[in-house]
Protein backbone atom coordinates (compact mmCIF):
# COMPACT_ATOMS: atom_id res chain seq x y z
CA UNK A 1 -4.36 -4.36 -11.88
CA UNK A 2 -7.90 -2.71 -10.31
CA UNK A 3 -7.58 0.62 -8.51
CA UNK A 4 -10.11 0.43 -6.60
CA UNK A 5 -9.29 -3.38 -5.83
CA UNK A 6 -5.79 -2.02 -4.78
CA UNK A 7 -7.36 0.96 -2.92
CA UNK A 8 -9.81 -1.41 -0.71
CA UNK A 9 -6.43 -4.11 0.04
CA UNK A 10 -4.64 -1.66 0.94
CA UNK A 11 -7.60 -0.61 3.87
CA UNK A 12 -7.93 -3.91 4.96
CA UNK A 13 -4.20 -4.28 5.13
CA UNK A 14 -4.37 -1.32 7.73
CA UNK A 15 -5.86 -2.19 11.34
CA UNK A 16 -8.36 0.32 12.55
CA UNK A 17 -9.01 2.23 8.79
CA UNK A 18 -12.49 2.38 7.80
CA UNK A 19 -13.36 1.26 4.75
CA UNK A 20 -13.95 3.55 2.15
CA UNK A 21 -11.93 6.32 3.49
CA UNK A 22 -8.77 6.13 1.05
CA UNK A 23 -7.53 7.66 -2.70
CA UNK A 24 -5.34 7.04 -4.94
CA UNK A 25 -3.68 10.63 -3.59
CA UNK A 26 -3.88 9.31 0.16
CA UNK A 27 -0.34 9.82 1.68
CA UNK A 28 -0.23 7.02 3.74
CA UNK A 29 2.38 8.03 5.78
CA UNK A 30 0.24 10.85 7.37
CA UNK A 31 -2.70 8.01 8.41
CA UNK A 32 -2.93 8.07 12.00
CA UNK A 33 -2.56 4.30 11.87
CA UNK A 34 0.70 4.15 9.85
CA UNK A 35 3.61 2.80 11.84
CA UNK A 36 6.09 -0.01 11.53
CA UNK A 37 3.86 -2.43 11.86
CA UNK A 38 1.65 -1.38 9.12
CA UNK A 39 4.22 -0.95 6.98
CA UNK A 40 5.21 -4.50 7.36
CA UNK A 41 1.52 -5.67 6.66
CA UNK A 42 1.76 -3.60 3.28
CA UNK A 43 4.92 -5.45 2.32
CA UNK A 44 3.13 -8.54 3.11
CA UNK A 45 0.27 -7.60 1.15
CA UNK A 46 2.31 -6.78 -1.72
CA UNK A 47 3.84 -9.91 -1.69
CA UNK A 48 0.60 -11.93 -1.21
CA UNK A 49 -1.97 -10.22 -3.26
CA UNK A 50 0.57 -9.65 -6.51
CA UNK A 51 3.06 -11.96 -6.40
CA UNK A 52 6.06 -8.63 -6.24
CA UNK A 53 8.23 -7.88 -3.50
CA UNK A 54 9.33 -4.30 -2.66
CA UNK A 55 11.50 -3.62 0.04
CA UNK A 56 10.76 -1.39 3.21
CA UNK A 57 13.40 1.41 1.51
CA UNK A 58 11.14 1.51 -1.60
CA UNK A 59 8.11 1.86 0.69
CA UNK A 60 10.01 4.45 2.47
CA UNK A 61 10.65 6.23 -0.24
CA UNK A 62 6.70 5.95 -1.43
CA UNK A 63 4.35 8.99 -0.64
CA UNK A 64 0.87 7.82 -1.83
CA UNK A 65 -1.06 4.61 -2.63
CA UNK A 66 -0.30 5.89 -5.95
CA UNK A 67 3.44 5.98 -5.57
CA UNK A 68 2.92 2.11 -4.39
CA UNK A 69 0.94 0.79 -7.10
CA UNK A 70 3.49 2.38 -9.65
CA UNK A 71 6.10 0.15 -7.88
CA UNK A 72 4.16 -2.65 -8.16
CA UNK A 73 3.57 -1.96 -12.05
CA UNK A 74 7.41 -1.21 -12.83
CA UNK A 75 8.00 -4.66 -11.22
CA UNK A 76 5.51 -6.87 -12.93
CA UNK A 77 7.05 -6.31 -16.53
């Protein structure tokens, strides 16, 4: 699994973000456009883009992109 592929899903995932603008270190939960909705578009996302479902207390508990695409790792083996 990309990064930076990650990195630019999770943007477009997130109405209003500007491209570009995001890290691997980006908490996500500090975004001015992170709210429930969002977080229900990155579930959906998850599920879509990588075939792994996560639940909203594991993206609760999830700081930074970082955190997220560790999830999605642990999952897919």
């Amino acid at each position: 699994m990309d990064k930076q592929k990650f990195i630019d899903e999770f943007e477009l995932a997130l109405d209003g973000l500007e491209p570009g603008t995001l890290t691997m270190e980006t908490n996500f939960k500090e975004l001015e456009e992170w709210d429930s909705m969002q977080a229900l578009s990155i579930i959906a996302m998850v599920d879509a883009d990588y075939d792994t479902q996560i639940t909203a207390e594991e993206l609760k508990k999830s700081k930074t992109l970082q955190d997220i695409y560790d999830l999605i790792l642990a999952k897919k083996v």
